[in-house]
Protein backbone atom coordinates (compact mmCIF):
# COMPACT_ATOMS: atom_id res chain seq x y z
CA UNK A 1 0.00 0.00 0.00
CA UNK A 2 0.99 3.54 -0.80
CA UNK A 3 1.03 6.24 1.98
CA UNK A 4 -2.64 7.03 3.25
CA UNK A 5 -4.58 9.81 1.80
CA UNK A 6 -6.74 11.96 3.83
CA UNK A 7 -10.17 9.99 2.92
CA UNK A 8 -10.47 5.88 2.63
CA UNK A 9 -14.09 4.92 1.19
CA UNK A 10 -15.23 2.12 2.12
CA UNK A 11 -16.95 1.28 -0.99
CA UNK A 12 -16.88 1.59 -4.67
CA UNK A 13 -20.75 1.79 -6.12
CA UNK A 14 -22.41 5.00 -7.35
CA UNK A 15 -21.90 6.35 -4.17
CA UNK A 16 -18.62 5.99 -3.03
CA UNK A 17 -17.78 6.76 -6.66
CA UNK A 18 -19.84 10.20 -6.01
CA UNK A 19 -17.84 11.00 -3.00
CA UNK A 20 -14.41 10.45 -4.42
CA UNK A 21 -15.79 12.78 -6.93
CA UNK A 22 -16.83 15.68 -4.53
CA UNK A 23 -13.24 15.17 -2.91
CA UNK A 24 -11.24 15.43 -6.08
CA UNK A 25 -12.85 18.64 -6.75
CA UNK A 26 -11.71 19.85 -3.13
CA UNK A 27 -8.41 18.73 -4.62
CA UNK A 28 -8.07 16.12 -2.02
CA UNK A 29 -7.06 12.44 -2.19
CA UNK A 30 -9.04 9.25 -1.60
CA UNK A 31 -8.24 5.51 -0.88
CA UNK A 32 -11.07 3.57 -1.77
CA UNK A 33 -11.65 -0.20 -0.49
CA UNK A 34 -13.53 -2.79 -1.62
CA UNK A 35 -13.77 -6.72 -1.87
CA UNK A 36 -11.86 -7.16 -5.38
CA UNK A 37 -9.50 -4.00 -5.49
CA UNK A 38 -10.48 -3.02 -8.66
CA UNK A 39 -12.72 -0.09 -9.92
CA UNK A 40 -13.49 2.19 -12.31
CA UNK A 41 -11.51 5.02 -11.65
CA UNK A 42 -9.01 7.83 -12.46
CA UNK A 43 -5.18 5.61 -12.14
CA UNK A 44 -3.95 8.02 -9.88
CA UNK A 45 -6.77 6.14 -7.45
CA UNK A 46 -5.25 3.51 -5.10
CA UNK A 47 -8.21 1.07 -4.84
CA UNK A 48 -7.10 -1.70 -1.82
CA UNK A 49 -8.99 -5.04 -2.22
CA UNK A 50 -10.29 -7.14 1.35
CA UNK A 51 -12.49 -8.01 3.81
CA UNK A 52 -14.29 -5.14 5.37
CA UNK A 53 -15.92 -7.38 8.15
CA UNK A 54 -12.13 -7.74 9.56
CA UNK A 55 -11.33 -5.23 11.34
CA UNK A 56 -7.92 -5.66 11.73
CA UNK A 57 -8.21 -5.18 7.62
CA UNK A 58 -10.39 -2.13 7.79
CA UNK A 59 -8.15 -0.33 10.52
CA UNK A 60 -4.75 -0.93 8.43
CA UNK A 61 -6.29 0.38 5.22
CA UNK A 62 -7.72 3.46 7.46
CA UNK A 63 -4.68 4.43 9.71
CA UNK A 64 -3.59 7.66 9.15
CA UNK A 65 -6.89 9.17 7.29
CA UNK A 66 -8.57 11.68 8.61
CA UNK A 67 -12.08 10.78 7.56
CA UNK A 68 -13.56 7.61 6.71
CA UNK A 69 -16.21 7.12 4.81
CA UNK A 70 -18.86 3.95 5.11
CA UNK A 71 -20.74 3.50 1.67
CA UNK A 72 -20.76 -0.21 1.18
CA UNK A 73 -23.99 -2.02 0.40
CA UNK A 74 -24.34 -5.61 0.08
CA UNK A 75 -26.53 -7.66 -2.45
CA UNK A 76 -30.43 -6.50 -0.90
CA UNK A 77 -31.25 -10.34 0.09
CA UNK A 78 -28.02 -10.55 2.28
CA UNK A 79 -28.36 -7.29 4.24
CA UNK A 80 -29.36 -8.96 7.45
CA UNK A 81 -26.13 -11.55 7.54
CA UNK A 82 -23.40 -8.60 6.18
CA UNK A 83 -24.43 -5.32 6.56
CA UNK A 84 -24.12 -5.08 10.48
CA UNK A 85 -20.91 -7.26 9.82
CA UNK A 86 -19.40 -4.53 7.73
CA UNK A 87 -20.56 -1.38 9.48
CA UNK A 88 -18.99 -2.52 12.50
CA UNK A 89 -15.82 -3.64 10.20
CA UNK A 90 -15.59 0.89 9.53
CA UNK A 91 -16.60 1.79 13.01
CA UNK A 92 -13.67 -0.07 14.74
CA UNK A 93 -11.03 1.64 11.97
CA UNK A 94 -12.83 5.06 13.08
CA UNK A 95 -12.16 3.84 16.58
CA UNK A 96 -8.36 2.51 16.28
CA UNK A 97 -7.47 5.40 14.27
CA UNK A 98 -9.56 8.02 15.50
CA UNK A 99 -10.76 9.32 11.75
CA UNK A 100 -14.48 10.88 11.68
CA UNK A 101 -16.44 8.19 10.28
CA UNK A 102 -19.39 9.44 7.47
CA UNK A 103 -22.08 6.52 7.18
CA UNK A 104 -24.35 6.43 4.34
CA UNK A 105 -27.79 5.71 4.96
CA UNK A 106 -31.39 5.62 3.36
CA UNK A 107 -34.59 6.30 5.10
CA UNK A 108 -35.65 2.97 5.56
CA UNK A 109 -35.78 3.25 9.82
CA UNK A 110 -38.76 5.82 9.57
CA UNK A 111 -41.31 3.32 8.63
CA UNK A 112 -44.86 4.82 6.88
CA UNK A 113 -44.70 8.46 6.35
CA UNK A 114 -48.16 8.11 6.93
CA UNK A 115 -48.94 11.76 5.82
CA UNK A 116 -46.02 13.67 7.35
CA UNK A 117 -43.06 14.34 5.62
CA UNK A 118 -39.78 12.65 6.39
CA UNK A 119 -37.36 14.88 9.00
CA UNK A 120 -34.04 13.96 10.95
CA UNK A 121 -36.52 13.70 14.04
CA UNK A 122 -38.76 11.84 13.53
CA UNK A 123 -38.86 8.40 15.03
CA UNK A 124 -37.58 4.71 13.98
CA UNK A 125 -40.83 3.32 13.58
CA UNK A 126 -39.97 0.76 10.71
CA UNK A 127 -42.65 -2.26 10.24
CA UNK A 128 -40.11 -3.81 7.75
CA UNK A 129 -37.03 -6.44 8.25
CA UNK A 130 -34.84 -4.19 6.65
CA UNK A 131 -35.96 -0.99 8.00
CA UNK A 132 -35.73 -2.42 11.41
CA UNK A 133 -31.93 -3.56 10.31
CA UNK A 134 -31.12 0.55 9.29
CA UNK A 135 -32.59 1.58 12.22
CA UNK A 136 -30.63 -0.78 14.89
CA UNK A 137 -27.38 -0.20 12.76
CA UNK A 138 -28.14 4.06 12.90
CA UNK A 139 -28.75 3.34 16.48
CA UNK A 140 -25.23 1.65 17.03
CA UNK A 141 -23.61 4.71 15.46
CA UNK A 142 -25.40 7.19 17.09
CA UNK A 143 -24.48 5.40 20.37
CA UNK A 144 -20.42 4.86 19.28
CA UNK A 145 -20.26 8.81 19.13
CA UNK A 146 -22.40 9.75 22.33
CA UNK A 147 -19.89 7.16 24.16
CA UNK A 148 -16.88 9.29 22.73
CA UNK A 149 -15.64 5.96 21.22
CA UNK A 150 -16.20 7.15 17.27
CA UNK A 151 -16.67 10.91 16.01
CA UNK A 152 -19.87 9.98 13.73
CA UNK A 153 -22.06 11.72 11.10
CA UNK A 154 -24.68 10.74 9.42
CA UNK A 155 -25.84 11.25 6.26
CA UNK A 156 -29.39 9.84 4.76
CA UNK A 157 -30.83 10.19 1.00
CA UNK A 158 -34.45 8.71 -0.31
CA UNK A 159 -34.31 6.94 -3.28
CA UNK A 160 -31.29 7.98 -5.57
CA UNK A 161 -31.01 8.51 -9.56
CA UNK A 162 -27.97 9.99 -11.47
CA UNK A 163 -25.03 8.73 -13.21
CA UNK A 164 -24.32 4.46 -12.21
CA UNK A 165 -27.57 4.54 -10.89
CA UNK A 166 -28.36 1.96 -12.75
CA UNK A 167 -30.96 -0.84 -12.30
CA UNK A 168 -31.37 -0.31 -8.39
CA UNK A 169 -32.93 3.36 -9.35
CA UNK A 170 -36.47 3.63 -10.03
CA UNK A 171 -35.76 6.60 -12.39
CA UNK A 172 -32.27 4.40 -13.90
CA UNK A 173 -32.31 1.91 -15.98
CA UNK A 174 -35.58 1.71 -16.92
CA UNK A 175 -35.93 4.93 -17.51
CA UNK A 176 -33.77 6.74 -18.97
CA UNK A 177 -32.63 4.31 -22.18
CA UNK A 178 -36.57 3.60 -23.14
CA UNK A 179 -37.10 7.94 -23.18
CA UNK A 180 -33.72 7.87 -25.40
CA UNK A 181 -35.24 5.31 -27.38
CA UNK A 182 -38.69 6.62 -27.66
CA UNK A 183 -40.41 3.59 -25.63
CA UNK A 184 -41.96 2.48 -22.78
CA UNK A 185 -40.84 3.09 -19.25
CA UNK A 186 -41.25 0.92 -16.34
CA UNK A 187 -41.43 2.27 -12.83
CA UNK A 188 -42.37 0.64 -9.19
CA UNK A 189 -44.82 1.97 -7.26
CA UNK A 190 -47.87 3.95 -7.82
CA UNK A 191 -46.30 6.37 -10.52
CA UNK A 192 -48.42 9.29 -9.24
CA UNK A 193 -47.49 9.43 -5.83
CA UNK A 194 -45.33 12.65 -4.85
CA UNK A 195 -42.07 10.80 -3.88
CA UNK A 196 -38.66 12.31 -3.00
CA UNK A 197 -35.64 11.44 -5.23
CA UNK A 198 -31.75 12.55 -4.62
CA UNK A 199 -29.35 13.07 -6.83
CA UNK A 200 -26.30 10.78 -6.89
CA UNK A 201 -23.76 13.75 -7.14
CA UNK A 202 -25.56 15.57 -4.53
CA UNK A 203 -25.08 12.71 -2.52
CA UNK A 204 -21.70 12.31 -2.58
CA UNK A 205 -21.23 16.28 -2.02
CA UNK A 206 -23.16 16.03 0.86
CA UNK A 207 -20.88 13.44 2.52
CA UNK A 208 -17.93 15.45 1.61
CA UNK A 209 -19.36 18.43 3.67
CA UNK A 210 -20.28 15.79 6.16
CA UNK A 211 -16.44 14.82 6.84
CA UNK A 212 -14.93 18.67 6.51
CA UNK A 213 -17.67 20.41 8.67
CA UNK A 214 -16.96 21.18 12.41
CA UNK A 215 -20.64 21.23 12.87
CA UNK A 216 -21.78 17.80 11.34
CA UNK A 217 -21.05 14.79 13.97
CA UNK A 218 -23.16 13.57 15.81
CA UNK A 219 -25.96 14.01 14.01
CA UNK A 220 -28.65 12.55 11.38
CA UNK A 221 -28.88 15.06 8.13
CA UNK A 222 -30.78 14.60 5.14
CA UNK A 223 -28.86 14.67 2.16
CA UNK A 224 -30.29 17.25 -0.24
CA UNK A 225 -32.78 16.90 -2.52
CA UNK A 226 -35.29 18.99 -4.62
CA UNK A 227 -37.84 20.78 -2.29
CA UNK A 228 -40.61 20.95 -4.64
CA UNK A 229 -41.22 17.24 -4.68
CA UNK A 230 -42.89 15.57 -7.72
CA UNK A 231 -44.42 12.50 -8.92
CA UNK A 232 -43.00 9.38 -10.61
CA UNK A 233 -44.70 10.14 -13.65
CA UNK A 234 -44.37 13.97 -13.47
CA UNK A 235 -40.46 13.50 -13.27
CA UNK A 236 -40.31 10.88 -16.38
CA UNK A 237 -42.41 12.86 -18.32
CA UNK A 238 -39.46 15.89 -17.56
CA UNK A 239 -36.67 13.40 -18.83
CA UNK A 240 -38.84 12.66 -21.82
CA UNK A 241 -39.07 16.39 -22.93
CA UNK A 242 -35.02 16.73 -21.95
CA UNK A 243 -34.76 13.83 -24.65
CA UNK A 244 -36.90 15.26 -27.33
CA UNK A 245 -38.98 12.65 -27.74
CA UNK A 246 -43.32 12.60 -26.81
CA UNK A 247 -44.25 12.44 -23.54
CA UNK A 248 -43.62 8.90 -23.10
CA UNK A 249 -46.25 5.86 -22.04
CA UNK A 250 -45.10 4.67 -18.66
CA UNK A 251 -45.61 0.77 -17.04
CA UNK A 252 -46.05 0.31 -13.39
CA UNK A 253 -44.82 -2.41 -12.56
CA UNK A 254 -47.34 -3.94 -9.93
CA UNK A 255 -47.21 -5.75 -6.48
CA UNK A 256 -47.83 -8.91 -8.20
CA UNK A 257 -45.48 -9.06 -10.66
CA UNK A 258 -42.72 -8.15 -8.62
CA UNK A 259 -43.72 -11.47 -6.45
CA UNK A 260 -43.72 -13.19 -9.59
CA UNK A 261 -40.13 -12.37 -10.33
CA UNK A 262 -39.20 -12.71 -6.79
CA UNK A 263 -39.93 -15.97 -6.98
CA UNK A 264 -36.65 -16.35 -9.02
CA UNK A 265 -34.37 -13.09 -8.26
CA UNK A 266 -33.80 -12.67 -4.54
CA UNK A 267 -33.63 -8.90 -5.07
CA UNK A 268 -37.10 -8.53 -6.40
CA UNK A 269 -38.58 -10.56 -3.86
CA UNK A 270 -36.41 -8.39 -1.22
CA UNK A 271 -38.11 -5.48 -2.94
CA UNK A 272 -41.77 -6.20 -2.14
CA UNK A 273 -41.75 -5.48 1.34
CA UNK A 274 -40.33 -2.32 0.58
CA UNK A 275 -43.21 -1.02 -1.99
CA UNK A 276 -44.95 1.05 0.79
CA UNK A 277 -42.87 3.80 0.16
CA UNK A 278 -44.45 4.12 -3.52
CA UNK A 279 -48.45 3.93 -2.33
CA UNK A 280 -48.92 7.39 -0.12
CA UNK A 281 -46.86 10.44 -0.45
CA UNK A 282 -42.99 10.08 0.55
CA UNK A 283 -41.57 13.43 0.93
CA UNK A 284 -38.28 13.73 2.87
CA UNK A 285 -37.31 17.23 3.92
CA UNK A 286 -33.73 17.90 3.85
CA UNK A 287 -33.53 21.87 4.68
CA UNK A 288 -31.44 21.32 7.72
CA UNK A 289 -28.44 20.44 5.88
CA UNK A 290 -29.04 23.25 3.54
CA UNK A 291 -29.66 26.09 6.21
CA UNK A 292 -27.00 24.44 8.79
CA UNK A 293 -24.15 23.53 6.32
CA UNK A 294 -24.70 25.07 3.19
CA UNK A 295 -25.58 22.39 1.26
CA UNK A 296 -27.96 22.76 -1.50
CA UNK A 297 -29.78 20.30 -4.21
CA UNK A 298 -28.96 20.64 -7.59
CA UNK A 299 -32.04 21.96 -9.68
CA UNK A 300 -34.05 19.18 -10.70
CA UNK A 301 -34.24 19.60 -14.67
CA UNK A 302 -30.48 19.98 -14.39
CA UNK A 303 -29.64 16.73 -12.45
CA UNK A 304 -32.14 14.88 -14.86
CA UNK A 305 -30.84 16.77 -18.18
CA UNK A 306 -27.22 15.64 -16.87
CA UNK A 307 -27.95 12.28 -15.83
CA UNK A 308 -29.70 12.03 -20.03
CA UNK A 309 -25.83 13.10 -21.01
CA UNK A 310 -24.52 10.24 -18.94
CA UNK A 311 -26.98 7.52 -20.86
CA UNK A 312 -26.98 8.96 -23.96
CA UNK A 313 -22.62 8.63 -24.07
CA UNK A 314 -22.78 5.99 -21.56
């Protein structure tokens, strides 16, 4: 291994990718660490393959960073048997080397929004598996810092879209190719539900102003997304127009279907318990982080009009 950079990020998927970005452009350095050492990224990027469970492994690859950065997600229909595994694999390096450790998290732990929106308050009410999971591994965190053992901050995005979104986004791959191609769509969910979306790259620059910010441990923050939150359908018809073709015919993809397929790929079936979040409004306010830190969402037509670039050159 070469000498440690400032950041190591655990993980190398859209959004460990976005947060090396938002660093580079700070004109900092990055480690980044995942289970096969390699990854797509600039050659002047030392990418260290292991075990992030070990964390004898995880506190060598860390020591000497300043900030640490947890962004690992394991295949959906093993999160119960790894995830806690690796999150406490980053919280010991945090501990042994004292870096501030940045977890990544989604909004699973809330439970129904049942017609309030989503703030860093509210309560871990989850009636799902794996929103019970987030909310016990949030908990652990939370608890890590408060016990001086860890300086932890946390940051938590709704459902994402942008560049390597890919098939895991509801506005990704089934989106964005069939309004370059003039066809169909697919979504989950009820498409005309208002339902909060974040923006990979905003993301990412939100855990960059997570590690750098004297202000951010020990606490939850939303990550920021658009205020004025739209529909499904609303938003696909936008990346339709940014494509230039007619406003396009859009498939929902219902309940049953998605048991149907789950009855063959483990992450559809992992996916059904999740489809609450598509039947009432899901509206996650993020304004702390933008009043608090400075952090603010890029405009919606822009993040979709970029995230067309990336699939049209992609």
């Amino acid at each position: 291994m070469t000498a440690v950079p400032r950041h190591v990020i655990f993980g190398t998927g859209a959004i460990g990718l976005a947060a090396l970005g938002a660093l580079r452009r700070r004109g900092e350095t990055a480690r980044l660490v995942n289970r096969s050492g390699h990854a797509r990224v600039p050659d002047d990027v030392e990418v260290i393959g292991g075990n992030a469970r070990d964390p004898a492994f995880t506190t060598e690859v860390a020591r000497g960073a300043i900030v640490v950065y947890q962004t690992l997600n394991p295949p959906y229909a093993q999160w119960s048997e790894q995830f806690p595994l690796l999150q406490a694999g980053v919280l010991a390096a945090a501990e042994a080397t004292g870096a501030r450790l940045v977890s990544m998290e989604n909004v699973y732990m809330y439970g129904r929004p049942a017609g309030r929106v989503l703030t860093e308050d509210r309560a871990y009410e989850a009636h799902t598996t794996k929103g019970r999971l987030r909310g016990r591994m949030a908990s652990e965190l939370l608890a890590a810092h408060d016990a001086g053992r860890a300086e932890v901050a946390i940051g938590r995005a709704s459902d994402y879209f942008g560049p390597l979104g890919g098939a895991q986004s509801n506005l990704g791959d089934r989106v964005f190719p069939a309004a370059l191609a003039g066809k169909t769509a697919t979504v989950l969910g009820d498409p005309d539900q208002p339902h909060t979306y974040t923006y990979i790259p905003d993301i990412g620059e939100g855990l960059a102003v997570l590690g750098e910010h004297p202000d951010a441990p020990g606490h939850v923050w939303h990550l920021p997304n658009d205020s004025d939150t739209r529909s499904t359908r609303q938003l696909v018809d936008l990346v339709y127009r940014l494509a230039g073709r007619p406003r396009g015919r859009l498939r929902r993809l219902p309940p049953v279907v998605l048991r149907a397929l789950g009855l063959v790929d483990p992450t559809m079936r992992e996916l059904v318990e999740m489809q609450y979040q598509f039947e009432e409004p899901f509206v996650v306010d993020s304004s702390t982080i933008t009043n608090k830190l400075g952090v603010e969402a890029t405009p919606v037509e822009q993040a979709l009009a970029d995230t067309l670039r990336e699939y049209r050159h992609g």
